[in-house]
N, C-alpha and C. Protein backbone atom coordinates (compact mmCIF):
# COMPACT_ATOMS: atom_id res chain seq x y z
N UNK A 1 -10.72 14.03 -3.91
CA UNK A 1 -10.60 12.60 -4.14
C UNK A 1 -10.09 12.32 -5.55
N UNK A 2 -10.48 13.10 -6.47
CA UNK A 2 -9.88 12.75 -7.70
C UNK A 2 -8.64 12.79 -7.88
N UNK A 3 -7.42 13.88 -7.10
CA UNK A 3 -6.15 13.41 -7.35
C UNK A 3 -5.71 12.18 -6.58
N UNK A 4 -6.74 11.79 -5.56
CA UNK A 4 -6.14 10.57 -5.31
C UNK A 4 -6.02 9.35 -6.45
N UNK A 5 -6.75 9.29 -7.16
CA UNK A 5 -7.17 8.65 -8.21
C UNK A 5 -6.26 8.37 -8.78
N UNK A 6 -5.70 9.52 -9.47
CA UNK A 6 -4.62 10.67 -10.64
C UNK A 6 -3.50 10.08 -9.63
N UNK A 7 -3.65 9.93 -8.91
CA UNK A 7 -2.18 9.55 -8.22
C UNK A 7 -2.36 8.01 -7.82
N UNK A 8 -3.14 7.66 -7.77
CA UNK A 8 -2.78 6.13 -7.54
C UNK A 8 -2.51 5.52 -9.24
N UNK A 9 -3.21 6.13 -10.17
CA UNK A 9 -2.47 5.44 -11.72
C UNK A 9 -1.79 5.43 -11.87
N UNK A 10 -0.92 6.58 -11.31
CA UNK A 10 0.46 7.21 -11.62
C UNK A 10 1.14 6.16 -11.30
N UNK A 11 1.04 6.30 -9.82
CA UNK A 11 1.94 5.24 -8.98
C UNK A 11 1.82 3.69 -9.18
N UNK A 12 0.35 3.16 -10.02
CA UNK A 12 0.88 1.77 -10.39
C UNK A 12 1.33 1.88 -11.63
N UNK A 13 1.26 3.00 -12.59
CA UNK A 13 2.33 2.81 -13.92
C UNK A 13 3.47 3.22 -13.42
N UNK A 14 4.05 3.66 -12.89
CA UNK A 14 5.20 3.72 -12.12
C UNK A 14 5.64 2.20 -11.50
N UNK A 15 5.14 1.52 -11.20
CA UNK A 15 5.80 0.16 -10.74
C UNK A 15 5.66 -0.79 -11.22
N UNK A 16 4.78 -0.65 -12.85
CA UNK A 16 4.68 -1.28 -13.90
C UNK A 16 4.00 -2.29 -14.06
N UNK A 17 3.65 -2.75 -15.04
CA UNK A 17 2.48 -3.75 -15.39
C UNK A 17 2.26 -4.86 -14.88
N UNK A 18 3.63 -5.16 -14.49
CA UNK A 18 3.98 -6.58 -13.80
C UNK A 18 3.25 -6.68 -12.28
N UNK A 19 3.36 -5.49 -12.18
CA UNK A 19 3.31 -5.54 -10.55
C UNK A 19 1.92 -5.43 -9.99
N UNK A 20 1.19 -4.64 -10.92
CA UNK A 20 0.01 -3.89 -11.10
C UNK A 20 -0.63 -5.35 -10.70
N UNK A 21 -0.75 -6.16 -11.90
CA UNK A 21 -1.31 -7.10 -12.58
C UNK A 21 -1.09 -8.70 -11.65
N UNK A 22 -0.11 -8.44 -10.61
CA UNK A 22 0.36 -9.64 -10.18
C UNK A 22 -1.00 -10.13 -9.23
N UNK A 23 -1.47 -11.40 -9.30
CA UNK A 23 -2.40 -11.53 -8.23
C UNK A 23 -1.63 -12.34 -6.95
N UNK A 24 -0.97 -12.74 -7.16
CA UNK A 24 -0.37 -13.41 -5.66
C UNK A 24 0.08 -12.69 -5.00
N UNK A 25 0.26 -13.42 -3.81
CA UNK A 25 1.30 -12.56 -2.54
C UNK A 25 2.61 -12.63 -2.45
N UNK A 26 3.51 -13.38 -3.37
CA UNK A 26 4.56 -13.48 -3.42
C UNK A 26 5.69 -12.52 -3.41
N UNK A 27 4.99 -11.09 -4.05
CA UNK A 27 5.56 -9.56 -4.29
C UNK A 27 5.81 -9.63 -2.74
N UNK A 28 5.34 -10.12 -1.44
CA UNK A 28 5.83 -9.84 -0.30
C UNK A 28 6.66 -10.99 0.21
N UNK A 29 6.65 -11.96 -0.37
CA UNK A 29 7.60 -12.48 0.17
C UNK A 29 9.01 -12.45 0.41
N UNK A 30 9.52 -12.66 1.87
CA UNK A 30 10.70 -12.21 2.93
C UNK A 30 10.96 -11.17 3.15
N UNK A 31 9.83 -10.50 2.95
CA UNK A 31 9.05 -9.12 3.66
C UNK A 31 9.13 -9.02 5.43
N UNK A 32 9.84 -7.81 5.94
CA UNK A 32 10.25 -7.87 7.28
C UNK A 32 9.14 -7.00 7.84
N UNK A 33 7.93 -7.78 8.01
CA UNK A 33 6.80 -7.25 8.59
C UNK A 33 7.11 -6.12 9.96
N UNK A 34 7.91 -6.80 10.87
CA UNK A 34 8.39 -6.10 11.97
C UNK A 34 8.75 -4.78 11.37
N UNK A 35 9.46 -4.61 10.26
CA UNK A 35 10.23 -2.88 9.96
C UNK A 35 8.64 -2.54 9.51
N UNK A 36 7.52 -3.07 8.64
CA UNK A 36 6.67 -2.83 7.77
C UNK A 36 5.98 -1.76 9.41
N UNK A 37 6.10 -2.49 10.49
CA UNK A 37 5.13 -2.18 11.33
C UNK A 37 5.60 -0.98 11.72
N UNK A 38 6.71 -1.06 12.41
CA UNK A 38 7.48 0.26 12.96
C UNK A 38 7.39 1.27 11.58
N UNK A 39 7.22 1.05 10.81
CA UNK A 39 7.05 2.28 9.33
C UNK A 39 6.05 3.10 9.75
N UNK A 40 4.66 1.79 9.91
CA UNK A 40 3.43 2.67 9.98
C UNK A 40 3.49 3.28 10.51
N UNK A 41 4.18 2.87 11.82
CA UNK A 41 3.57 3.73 13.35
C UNK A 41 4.78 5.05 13.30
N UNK A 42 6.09 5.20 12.88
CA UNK A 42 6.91 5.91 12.57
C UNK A 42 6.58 7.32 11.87
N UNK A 43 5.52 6.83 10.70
CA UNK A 43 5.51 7.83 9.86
C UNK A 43 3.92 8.19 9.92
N UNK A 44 3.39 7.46 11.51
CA UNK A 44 1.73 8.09 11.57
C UNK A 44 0.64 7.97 10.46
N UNK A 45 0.93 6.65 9.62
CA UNK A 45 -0.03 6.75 8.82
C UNK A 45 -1.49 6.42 9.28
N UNK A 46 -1.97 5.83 10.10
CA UNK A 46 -2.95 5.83 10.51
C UNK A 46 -3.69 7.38 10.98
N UNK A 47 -2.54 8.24 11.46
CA UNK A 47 -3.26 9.36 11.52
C UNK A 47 -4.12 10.07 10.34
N UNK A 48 -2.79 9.42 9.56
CA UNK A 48 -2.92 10.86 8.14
C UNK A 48 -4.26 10.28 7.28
N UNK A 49 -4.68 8.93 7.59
CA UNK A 49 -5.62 8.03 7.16
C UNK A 49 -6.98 8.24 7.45
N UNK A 50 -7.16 8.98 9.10
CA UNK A 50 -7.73 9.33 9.68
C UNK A 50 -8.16 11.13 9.26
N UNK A 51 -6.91 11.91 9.25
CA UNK A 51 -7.67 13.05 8.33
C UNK A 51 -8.47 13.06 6.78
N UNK A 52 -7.93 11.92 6.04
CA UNK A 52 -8.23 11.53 4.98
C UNK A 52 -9.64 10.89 4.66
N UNK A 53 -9.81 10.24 5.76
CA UNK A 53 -11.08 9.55 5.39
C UNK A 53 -12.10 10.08 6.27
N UNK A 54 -11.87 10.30 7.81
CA UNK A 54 -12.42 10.50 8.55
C UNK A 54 -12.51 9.13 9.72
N UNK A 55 -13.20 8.70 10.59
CA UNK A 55 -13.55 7.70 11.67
C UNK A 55 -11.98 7.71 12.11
N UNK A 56 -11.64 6.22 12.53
CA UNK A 56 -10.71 5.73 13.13
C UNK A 56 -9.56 5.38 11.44
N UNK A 57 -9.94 5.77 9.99
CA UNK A 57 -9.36 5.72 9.22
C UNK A 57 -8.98 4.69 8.71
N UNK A 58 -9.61 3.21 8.87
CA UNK A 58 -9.75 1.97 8.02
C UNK A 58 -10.40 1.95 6.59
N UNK A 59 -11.29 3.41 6.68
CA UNK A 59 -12.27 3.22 5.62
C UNK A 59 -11.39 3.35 4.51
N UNK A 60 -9.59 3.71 4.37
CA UNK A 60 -8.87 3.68 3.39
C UNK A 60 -8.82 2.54 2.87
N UNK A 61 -8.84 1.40 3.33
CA UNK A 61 -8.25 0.56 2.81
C UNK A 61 -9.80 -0.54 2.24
N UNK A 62 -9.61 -1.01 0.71
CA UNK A 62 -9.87 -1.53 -0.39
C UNK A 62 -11.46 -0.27 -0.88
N UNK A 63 -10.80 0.73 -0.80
CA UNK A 63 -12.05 1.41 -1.14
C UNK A 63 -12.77 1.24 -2.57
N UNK A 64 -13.65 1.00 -2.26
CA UNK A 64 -15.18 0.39 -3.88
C UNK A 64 -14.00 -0.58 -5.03
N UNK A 65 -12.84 -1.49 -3.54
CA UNK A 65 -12.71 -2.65 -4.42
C UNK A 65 -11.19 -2.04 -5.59
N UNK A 66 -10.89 -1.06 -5.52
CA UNK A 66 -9.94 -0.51 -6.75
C UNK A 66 -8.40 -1.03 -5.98
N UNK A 67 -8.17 -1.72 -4.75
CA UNK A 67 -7.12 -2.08 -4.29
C UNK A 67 -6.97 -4.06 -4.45
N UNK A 68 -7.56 -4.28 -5.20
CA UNK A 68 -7.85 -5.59 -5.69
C UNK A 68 -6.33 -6.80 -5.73
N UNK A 69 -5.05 -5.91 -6.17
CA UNK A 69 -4.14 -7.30 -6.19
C UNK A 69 -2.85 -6.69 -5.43
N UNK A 70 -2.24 -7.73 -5.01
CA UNK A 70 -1.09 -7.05 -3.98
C UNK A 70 0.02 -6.19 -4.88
N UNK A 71 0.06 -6.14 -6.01
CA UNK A 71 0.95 -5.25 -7.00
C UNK A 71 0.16 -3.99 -6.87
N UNK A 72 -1.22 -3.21 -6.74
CA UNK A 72 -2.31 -2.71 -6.61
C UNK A 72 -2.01 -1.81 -5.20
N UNK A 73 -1.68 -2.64 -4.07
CA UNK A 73 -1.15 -1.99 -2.82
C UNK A 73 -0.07 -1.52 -2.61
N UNK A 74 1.03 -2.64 -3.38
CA UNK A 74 1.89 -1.98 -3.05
C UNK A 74 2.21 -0.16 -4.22
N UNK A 75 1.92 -0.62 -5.08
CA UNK A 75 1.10 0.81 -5.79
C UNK A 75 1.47 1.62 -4.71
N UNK A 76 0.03 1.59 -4.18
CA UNK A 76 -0.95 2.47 -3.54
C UNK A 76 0.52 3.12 -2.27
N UNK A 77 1.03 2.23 -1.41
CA UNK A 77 2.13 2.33 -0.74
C UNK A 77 2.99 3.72 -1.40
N UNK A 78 3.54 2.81 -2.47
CA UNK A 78 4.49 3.79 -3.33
C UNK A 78 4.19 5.35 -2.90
N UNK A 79 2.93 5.35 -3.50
CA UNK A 79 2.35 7.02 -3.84
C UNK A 79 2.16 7.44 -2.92
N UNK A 80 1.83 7.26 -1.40
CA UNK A 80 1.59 7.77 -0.24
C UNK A 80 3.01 8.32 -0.28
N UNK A 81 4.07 7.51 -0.64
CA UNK A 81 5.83 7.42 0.03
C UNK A 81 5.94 8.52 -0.76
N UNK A 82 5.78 8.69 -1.93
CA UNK A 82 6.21 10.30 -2.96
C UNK A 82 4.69 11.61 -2.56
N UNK A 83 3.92 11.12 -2.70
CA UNK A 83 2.84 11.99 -2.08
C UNK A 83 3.51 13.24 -0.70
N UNK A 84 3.63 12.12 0.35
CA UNK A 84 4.29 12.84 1.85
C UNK A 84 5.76 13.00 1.69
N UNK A 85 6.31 12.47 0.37
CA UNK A 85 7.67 12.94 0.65
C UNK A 85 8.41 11.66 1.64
N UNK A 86 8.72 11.00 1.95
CA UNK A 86 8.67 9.78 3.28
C UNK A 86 10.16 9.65 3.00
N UNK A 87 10.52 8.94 1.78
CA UNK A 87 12.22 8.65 1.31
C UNK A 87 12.03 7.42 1.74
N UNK A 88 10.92 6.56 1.42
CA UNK A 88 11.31 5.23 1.97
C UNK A 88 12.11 4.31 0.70
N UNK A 89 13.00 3.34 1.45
CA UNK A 89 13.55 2.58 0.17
C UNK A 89 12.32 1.17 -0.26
N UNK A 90 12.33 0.74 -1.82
CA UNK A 90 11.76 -0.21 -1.89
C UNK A 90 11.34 -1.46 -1.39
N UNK A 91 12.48 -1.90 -0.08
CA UNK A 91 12.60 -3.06 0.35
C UNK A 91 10.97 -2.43 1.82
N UNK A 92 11.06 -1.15 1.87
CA UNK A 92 10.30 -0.66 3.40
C UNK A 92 9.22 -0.50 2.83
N UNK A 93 8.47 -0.15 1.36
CA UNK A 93 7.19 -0.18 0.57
C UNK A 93 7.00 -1.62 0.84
N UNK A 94 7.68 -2.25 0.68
CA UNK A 94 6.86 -3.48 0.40
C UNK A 94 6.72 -3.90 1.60
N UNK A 95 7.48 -3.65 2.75
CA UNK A 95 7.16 -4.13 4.07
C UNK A 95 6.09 -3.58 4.27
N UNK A 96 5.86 -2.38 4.23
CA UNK A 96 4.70 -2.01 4.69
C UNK A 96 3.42 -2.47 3.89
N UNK A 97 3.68 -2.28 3.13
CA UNK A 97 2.60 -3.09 2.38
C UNK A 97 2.46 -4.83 2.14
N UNK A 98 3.28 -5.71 2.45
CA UNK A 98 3.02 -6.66 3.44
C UNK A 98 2.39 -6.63 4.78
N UNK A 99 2.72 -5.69 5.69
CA UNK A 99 1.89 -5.56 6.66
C UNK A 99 -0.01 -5.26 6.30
N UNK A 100 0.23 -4.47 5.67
CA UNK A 100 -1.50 -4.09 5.26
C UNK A 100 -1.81 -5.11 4.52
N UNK A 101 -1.40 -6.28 3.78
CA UNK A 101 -1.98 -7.26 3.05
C UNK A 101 -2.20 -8.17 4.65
N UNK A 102 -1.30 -8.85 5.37
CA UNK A 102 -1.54 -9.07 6.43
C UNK A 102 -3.06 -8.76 7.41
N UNK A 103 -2.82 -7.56 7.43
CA UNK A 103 -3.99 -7.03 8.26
C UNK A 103 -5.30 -6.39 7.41
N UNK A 104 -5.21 -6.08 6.29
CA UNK A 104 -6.49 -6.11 6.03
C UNK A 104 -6.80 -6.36 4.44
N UNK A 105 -5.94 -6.97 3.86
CA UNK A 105 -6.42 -7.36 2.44
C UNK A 105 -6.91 -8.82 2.42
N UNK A 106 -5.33 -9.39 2.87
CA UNK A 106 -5.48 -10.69 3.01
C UNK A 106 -5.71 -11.26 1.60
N UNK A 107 -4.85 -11.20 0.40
CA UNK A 107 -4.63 -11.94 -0.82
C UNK A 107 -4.10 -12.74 -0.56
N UNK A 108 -4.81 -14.04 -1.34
CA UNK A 108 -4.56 -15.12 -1.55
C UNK A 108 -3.46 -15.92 -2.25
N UNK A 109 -2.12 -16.17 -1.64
CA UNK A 109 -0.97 -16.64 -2.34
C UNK A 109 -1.18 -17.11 -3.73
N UNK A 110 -0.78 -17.01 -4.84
CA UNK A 110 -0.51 -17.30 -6.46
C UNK A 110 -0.39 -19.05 -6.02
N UNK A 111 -1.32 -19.06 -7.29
CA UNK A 111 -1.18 -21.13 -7.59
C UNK A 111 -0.13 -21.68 -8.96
């Protein structure tokens, strides 16, 4: 678990402070949820979620709270994409990670 850690810092200083730090949902906006979806199911992340955590593999997502702002997920996105190697382009991180704010973060649009 600790290089997950080591690798999720990485990957939000990698997409920089801005992004890290953003609390709205706007980072997804005109986000093509439809590709976000076919990603998941494409590249089996629910499986790999499932060796990772164990159960049905939800328990990944906002674990003890450290996935807190949608710059934060899409992070987290990133590093899975260089982690497995994936080659996804930036416009398909953020879809997918629009989809998971969708389905289980659910941040609250910027005022």
């Amino acid at each position: 678990m600790k290089f997950y850690h080591l690798a999720f810092m990485l990957a939000c200083a990698l997409c920089g402070p801005q992004a890290a730090a953003q609390k709205g949902t706007d980072i997804f906006e005109g986000a093509d949820l439809a590709l976000g979806e076919r990603l998941i199911e494409e590249h089996r992340c629910a499986q790999c979620h499932t060796k990772t955590v164990g159960g049905d593999g939800s328990a990944i997502y906002r674990p003890k709270g450290r996935i807190n702002t949608p710059g934060f997920l899409r992070g987290m996105v990133e590093q899975c994409n260089t982690q497995m190697n994936l080659g996804l382009f930036p416009e398909e991180v953020t879809a997918i990670a629009a989809v998971l704010d969708r389905d289980h973060y659910r941040f609250k649009p910027a005022n």
